[in-house]
C-alpha atoms as a PDB file:
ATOM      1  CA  UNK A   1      31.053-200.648 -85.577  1.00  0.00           C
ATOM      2  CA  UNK A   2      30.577-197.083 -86.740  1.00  0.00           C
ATOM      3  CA  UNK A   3      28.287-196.755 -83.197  1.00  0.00           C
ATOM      4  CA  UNK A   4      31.453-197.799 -81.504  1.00  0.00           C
ATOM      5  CA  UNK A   5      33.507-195.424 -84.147  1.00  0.00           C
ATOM      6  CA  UNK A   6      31.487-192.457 -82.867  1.00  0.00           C
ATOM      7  CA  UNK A   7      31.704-193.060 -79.538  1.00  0.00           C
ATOM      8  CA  UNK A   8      35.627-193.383 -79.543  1.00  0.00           C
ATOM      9  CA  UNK A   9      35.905-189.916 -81.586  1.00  0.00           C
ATOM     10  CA  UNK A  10      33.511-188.296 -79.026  1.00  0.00           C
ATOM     11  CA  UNK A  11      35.966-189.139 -76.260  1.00  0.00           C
ATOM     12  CA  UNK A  12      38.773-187.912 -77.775  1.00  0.00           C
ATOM     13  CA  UNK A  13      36.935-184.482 -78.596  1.00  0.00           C
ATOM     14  CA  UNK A  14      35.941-184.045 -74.788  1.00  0.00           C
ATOM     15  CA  UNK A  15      39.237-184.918 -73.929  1.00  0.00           C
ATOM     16  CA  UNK A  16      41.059-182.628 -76.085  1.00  0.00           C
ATOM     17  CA  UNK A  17      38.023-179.630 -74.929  1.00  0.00           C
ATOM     18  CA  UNK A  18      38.865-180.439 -71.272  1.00  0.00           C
ATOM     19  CA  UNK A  19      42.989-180.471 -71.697  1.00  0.00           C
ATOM     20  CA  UNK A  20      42.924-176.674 -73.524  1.00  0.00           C
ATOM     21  CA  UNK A  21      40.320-175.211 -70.496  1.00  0.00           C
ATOM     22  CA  UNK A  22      42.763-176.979 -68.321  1.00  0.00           C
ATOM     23  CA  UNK A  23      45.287-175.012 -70.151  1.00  0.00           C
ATOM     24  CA  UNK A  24      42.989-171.647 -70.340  1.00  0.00           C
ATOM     25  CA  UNK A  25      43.970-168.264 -68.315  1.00  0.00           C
ATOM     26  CA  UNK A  26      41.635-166.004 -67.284  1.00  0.00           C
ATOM     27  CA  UNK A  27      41.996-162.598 -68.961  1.00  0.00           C
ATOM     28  CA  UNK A  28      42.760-159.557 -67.741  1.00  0.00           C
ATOM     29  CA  UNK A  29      40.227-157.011 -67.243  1.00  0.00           C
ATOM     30  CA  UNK A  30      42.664-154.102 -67.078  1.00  0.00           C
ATOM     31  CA  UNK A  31      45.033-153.477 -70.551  1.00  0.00           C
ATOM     32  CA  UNK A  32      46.662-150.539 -70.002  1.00  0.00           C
ATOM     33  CA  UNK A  33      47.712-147.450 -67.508  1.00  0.00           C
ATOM     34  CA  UNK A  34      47.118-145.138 -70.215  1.00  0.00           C
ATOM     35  CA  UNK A  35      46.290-142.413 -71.413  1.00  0.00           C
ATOM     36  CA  UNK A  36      47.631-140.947 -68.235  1.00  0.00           C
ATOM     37  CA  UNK A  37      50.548-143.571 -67.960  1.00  0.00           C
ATOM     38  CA  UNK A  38      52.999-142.972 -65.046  1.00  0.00           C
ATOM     39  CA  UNK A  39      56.386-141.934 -64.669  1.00  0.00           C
ATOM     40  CA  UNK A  40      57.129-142.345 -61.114  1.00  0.00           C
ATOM     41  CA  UNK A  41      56.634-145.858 -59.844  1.00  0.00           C
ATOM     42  CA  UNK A  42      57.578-147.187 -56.821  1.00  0.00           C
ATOM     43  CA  UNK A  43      58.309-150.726 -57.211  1.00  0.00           C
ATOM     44  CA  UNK A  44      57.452-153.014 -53.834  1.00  0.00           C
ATOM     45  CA  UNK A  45      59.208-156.830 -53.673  1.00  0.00           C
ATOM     46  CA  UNK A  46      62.109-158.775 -53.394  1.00  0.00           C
ATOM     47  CA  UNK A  47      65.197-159.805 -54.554  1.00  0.00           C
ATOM     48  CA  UNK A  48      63.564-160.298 -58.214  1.00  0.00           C
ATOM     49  CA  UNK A  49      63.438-156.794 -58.355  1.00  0.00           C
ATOM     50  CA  UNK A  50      66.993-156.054 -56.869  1.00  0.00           C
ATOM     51  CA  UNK A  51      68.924-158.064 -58.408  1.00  0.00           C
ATOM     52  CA  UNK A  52      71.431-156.944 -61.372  1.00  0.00           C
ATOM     53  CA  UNK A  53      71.254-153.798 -59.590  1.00  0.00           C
ATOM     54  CA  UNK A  54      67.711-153.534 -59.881  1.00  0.00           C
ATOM     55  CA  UNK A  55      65.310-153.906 -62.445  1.00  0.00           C
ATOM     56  CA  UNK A  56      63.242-150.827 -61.846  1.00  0.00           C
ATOM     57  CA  UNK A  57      66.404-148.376 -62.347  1.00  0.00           C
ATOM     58  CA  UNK A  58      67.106-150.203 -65.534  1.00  0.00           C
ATOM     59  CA  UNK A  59      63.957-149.242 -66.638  1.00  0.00           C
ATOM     60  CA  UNK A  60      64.376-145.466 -65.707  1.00  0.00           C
ATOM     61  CA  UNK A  61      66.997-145.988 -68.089  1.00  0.00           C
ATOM     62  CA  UNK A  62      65.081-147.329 -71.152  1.00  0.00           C
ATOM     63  CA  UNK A  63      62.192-144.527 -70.276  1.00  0.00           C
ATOM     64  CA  UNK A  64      64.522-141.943 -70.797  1.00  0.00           C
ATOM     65  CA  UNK A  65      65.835-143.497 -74.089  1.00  0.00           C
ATOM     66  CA  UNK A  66      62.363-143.475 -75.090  1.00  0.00           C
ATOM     67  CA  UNK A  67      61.616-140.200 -74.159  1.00  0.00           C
ATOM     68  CA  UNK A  68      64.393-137.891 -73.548  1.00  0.00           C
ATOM     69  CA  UNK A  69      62.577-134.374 -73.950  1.00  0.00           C
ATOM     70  CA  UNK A  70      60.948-135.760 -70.766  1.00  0.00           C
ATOM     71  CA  UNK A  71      63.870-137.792 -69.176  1.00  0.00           C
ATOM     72  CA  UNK A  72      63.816-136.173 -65.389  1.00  0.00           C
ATOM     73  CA  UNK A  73      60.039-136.837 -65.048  1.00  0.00           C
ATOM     74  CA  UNK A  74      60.777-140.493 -65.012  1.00  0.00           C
ATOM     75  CA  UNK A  75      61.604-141.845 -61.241  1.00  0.00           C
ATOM     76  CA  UNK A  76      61.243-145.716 -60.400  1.00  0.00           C
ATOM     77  CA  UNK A  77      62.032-146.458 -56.604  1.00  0.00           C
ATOM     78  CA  UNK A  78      62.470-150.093 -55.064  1.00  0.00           C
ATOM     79  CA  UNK A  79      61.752-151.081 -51.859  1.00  0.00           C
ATOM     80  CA  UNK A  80      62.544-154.481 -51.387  1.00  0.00           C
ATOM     81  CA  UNK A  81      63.226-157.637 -49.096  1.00  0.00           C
ATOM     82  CA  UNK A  82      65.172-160.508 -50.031  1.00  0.00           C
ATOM     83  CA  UNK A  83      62.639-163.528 -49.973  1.00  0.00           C
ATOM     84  CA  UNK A  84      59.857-161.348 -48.876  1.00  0.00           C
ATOM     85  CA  UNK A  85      55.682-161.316 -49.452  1.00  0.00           C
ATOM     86  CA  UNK A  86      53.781-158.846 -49.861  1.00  0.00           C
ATOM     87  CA  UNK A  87      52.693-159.158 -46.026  1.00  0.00           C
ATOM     88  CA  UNK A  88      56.187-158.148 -45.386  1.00  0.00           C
ATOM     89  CA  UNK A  89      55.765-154.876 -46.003  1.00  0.00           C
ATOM     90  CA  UNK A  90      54.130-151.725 -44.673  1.00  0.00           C
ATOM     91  CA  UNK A  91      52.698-150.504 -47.115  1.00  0.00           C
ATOM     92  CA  UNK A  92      50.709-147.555 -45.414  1.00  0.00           C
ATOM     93  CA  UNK A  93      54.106-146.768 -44.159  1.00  0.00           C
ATOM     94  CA  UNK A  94      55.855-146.727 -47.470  1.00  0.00           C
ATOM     95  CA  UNK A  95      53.426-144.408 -48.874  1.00  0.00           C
ATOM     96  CA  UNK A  96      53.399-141.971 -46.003  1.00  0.00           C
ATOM     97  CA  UNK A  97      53.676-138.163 -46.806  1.00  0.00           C
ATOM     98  CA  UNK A  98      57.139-136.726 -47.116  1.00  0.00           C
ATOM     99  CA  UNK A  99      58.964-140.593 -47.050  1.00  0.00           C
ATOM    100  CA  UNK A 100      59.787-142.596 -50.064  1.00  0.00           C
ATOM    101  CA  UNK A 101      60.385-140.606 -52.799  1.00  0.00           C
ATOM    102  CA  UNK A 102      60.929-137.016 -51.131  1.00  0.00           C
ATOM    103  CA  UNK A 103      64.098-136.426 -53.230  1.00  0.00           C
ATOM    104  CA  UNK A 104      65.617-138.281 -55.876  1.00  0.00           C
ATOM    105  CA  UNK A 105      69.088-137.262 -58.104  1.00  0.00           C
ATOM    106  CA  UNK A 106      69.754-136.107 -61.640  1.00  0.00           C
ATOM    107  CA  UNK A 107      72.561-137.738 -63.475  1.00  0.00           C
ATOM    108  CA  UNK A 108      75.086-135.591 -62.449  1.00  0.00           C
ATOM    109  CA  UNK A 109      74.171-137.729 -59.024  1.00  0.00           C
ATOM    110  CA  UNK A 110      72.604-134.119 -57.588  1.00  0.00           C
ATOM    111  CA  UNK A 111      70.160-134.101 -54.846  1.00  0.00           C
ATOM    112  CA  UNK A 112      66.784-132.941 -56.483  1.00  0.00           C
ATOM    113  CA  UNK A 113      64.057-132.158 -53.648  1.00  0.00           C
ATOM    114  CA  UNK A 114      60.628-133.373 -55.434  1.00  0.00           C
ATOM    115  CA  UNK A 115      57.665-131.521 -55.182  1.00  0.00           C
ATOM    116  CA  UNK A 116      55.850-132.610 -51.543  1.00  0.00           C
ATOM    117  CA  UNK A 117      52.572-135.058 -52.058  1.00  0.00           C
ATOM    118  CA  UNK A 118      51.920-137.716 -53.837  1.00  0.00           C
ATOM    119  CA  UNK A 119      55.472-139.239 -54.936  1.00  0.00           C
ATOM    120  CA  UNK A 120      54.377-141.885 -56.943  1.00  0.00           C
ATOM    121  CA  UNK A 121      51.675-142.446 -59.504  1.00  0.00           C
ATOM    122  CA  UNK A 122      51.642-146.236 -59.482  1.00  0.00           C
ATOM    123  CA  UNK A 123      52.791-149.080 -57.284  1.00  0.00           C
ATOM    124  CA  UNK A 124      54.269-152.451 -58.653  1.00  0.00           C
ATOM    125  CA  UNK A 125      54.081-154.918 -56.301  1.00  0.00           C
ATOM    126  CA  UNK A 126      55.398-158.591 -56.342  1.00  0.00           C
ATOM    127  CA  UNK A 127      54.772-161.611 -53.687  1.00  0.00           C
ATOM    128  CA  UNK A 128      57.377-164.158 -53.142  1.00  0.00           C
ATOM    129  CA  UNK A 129      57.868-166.323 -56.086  1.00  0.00           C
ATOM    130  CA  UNK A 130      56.353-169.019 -54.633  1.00  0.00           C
ATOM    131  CA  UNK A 131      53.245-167.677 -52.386  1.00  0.00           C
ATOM    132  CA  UNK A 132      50.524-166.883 -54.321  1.00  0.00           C
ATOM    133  CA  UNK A 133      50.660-170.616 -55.517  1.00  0.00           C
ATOM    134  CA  UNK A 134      52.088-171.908 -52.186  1.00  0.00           C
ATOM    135  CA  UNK A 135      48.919-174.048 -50.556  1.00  0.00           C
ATOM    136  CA  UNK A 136      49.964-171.947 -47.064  1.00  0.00           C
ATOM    137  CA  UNK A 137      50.802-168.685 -48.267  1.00  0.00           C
ATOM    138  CA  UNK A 138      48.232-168.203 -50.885  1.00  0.00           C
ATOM    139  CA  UNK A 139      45.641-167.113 -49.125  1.00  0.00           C
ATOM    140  CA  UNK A 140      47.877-164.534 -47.663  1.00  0.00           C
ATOM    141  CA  UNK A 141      48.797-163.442 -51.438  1.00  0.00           C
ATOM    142  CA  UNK A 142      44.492-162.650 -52.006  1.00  0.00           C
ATOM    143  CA  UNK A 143      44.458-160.967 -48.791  1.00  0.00           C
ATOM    144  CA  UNK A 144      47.142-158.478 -49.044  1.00  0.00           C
ATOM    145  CA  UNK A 145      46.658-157.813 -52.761  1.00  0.00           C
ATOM    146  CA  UNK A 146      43.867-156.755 -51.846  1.00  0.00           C
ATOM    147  CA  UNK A 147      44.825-154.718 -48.920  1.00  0.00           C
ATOM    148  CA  UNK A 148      47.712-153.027 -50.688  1.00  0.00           C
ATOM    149  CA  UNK A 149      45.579-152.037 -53.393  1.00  0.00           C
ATOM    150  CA  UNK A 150      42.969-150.204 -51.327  1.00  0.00           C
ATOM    151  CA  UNK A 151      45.974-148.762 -49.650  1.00  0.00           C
ATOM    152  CA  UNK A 152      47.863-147.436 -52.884  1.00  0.00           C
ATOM    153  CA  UNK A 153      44.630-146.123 -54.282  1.00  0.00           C
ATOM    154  CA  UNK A 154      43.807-144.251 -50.692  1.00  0.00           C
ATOM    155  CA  UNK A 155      47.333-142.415 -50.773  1.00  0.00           C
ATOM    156  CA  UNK A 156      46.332-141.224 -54.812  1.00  0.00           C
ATOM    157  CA  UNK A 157      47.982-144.019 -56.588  1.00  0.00           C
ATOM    158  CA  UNK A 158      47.162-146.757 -58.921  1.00  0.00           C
ATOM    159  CA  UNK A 159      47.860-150.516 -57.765  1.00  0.00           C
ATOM    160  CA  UNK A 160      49.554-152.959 -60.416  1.00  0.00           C
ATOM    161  CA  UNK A 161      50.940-156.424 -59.885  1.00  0.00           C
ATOM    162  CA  UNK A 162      54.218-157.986 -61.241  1.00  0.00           C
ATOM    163  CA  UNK A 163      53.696-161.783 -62.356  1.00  0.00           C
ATOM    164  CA  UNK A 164      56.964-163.340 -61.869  1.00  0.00           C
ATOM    165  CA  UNK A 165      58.558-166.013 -63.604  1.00  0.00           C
ATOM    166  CA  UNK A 166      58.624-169.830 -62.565  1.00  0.00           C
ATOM    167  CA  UNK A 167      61.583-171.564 -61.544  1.00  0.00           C
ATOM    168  CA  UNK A 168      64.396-172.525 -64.538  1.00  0.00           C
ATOM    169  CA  UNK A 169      63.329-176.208 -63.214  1.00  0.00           C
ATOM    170  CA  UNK A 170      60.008-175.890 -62.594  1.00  0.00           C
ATOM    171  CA  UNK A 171      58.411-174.546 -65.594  1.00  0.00           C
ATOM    172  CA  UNK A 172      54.934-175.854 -64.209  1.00  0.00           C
ATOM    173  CA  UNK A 173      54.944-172.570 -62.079  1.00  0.00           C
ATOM    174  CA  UNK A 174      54.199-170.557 -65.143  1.00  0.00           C
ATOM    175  CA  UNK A 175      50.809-171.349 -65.917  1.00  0.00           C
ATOM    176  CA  UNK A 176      49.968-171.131 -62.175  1.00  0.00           C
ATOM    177  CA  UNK A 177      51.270-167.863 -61.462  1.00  0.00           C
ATOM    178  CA  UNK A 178      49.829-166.519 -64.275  1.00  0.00           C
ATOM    179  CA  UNK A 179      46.167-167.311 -63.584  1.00  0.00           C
ATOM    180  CA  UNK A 180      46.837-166.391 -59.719  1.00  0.00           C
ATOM    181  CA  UNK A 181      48.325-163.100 -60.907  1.00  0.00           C
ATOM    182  CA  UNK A 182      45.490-162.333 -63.389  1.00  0.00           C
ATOM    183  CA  UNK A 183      43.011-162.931 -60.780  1.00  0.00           C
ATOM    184  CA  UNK A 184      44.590-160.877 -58.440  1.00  0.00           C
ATOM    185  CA  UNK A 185      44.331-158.079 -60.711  1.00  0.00           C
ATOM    186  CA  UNK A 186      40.752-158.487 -62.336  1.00  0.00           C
ATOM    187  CA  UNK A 187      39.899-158.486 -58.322  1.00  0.00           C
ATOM    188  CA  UNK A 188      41.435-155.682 -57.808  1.00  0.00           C
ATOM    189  CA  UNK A 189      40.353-153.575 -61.024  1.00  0.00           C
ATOM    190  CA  UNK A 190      44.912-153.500 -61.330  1.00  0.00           C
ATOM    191  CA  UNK A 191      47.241-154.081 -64.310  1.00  0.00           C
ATOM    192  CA  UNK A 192      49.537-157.272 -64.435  1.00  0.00           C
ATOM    193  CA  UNK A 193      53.389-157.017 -65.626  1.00  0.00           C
ATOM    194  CA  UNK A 194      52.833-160.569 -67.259  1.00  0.00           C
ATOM    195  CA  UNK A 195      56.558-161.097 -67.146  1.00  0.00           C
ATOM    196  CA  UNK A 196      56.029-164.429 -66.470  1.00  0.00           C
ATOM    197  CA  UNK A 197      54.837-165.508 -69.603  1.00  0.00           C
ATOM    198  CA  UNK A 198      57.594-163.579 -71.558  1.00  0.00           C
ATOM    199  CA  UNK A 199      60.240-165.538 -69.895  1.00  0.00           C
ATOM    200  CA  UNK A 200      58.663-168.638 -70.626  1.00  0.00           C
ATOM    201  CA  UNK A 201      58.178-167.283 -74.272  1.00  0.00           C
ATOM    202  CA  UNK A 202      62.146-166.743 -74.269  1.00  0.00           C
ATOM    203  CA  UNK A 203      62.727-170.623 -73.178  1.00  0.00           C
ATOM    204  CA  UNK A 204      60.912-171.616 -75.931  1.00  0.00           C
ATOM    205  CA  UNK A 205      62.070-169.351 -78.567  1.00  0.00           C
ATOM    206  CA  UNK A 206      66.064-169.618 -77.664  1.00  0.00           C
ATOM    207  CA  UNK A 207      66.150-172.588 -74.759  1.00  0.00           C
ATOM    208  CA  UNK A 208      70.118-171.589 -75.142  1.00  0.00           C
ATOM    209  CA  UNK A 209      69.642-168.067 -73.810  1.00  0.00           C
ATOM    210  CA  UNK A 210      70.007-167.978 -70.040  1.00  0.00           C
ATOM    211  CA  UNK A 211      67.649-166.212 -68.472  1.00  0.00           C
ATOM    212  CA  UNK A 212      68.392-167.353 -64.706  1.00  0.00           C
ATOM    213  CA  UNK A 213      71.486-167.137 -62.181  1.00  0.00           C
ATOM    214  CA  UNK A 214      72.894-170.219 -60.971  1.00  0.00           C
ATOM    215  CA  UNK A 215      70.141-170.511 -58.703  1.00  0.00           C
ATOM    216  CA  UNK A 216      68.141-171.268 -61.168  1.00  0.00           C
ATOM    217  CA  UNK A 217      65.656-168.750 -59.340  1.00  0.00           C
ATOM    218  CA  UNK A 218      66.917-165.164 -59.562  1.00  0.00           C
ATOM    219  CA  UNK A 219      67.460-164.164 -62.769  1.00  0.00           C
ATOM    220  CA  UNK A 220      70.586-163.122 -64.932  1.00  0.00           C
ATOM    221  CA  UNK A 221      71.715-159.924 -66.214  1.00  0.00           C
ATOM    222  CA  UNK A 222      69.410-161.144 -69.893  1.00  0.00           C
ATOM    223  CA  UNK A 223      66.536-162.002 -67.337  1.00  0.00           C
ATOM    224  CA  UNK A 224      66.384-159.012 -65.749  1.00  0.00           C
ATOM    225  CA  UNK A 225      66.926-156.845 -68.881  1.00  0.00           C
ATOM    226  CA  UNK A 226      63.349-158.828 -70.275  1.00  0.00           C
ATOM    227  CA  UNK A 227      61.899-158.472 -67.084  1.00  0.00           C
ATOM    228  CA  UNK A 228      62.583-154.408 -67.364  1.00  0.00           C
ATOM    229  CA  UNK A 229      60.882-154.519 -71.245  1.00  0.00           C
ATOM    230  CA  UNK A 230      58.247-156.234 -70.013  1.00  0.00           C
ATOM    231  CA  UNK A 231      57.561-153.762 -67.386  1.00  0.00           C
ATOM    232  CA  UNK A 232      58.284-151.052 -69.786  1.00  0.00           C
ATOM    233  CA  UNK A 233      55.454-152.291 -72.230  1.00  0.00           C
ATOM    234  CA  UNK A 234      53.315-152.384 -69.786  1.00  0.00           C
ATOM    235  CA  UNK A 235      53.845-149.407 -68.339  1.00  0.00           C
ATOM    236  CA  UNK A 236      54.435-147.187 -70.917  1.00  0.00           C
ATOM    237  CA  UNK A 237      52.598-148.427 -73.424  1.00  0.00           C
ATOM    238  CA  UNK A 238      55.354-148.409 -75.747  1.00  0.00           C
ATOM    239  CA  UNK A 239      56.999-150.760 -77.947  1.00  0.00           C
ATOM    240  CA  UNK A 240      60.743-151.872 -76.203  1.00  0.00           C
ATOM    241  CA  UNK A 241      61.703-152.329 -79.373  1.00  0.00           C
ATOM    242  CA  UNK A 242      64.749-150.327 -81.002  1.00  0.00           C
ATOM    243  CA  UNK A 243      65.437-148.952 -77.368  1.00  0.00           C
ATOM    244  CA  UNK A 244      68.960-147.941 -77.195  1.00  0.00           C
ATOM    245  CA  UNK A 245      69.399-148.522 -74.025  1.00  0.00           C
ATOM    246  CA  UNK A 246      70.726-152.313 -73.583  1.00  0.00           C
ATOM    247  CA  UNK A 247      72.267-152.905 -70.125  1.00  0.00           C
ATOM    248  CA  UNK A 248      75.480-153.882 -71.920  1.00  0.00           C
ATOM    249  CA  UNK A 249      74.296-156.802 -73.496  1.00  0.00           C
ATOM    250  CA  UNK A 250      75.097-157.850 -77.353  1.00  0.00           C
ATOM    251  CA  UNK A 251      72.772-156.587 -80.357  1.00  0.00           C
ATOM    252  CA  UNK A 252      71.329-160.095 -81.169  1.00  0.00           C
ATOM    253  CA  UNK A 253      70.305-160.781 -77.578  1.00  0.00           C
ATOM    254  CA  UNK A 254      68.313-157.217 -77.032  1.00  0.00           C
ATOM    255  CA  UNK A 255      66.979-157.801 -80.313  1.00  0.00           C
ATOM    256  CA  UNK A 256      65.074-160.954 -79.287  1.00  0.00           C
ATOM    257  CA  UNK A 257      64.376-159.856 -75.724  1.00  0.00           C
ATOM    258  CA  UNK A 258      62.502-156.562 -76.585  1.00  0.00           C
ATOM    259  CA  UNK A 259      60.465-158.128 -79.698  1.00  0.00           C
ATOM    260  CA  UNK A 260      59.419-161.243 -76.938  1.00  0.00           C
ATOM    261  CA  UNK A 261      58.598-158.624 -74.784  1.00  0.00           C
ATOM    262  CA  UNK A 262      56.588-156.486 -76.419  1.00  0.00           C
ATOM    263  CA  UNK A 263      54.915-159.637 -78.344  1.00  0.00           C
ATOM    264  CA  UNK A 264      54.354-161.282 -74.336  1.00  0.00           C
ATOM    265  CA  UNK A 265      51.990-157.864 -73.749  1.00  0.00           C
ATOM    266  CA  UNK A 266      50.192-157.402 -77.201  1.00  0.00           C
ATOM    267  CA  UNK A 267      49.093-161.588 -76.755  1.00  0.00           C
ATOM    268  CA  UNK A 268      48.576-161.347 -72.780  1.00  0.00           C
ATOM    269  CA  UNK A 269      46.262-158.176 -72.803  1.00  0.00           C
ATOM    270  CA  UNK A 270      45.025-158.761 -76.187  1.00  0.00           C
ATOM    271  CA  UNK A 271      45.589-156.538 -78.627  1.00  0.00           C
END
């Protein structure tokens, strides 16, 4: 009996090991942009990125809040596809000398003509949301990320990756995207936006909090705003936390997105 007794707890203990390293990410190899973090980022994607009137000028917004002795250095810039993957886009192209980036306007919506060269320090870059887990398109996800990477670094600039979120109805994606995003990124020595895992965070934390449009894909105005803290955690290196900039969205709501943000980036590079 207590042979039998042993036996029975043994199988439960390699069955409980095997369900958490089925549940294990790999971890990131790069945890920050800093000390030299950027402050013009050119943001490469799709409709993630554009929607709400685009996450990346959102966070130009909460940049300057953060830093307004400094406001006109920071510059985000989208260039974006609806439904697009990253083999959509040229990115040698994008990058050229004297394109993207070649003037940009103050906030009295004035033409400023930016110094010529290198226009952008980093370059975020998103696939589809469903290719670098699709079992067609993934291969095509390694392949570019790859690609672009060598290409962003060639033209002066560092390469980072945005891990999107999963579907409102398939929360499965979550897990997947993040380990194909992470291993994007330790393959390509680049930062990951784990963005991703904060909106998953957010489900759990306030399931009554809607994060997506009706779509149930792109997100909402609250969904982009976390998506923007995220990216300005990452990015920055700073806390989104007390930001005054909130995208017109009530006090309780920024409260919780900013502090899931910034918690999402401490836990996910390890801090």
């Amino acid at each position: 009996m207590m042979r039998l007794f042993a036996r029975v707890m043994l199988a439960m203990c390699l069955a409980v090991a095997v369900g958490l390293n089925a549940q294990a990410q790999t971890k990131p190899k790069v945890t920050s942009l800093g000390p030299d973090f950027p402050k013009a980022v050119l943001f490469v994607g799709n409709s993630f990125f554009y929607y709400n009137n685009g996450m990346p000028g959102h966070l130009t917004f909460m940049e300057r809040a953060a830093d307004p002795a400094n406001k006109m250095a920071y510059r985000n810039t989208m260039a974006t596809i609806g439904g697009s993957g990253l083999d959509w886009h040229d990115m040698d192209n994008l990058l050229r000398p004297g394109g993207l980036g070649a003037y940009s306007f103050d906030e009295q919506n004035n033409v400023i003509f930016n110094k010529p060269g290198r226009q952008y320090d980093a370059v975020v870059m998103m696939d589809c949301s469903q290719c670098p887990i699709h079992p067609q398109l993934k291969d095509a996800f390694v392949t570019f990320a790859k690609k672009d990477s060598d290409i962003v670094r060639a033209h002066g600039m560092r390469p980072v990756f945005f891990m999107s979120w999963a579907y409102a109805d398939k929360p499965e994606m979550t897990e997947q995207l993040a380990e194909a995003y992470t291993t994007a990124g330790n393959a390509n020595d680049a930062l990951v936006i784990p963005a991703g895992l904060a909106f998953a965070r957010v489900r759990k934390l306030q399931p009554e909090l809607n994060l997506y449009a009706p779509d149930k894909r792109h997100p909402s105005p609250a969904g982009t705003y976390l998506a923007a803290c995220v990216t300005f955690a990452a990015v920055t290196g700073r806390s989104p936390v007390g930001n005054s900039y909130v995208m017109g969205l009530d006090a309780p709501t920024v409260e919780l997105l900013q502090k899931a943000a910034w918690d999402t980036v401490q836990d996910y590079y390890g801090r």
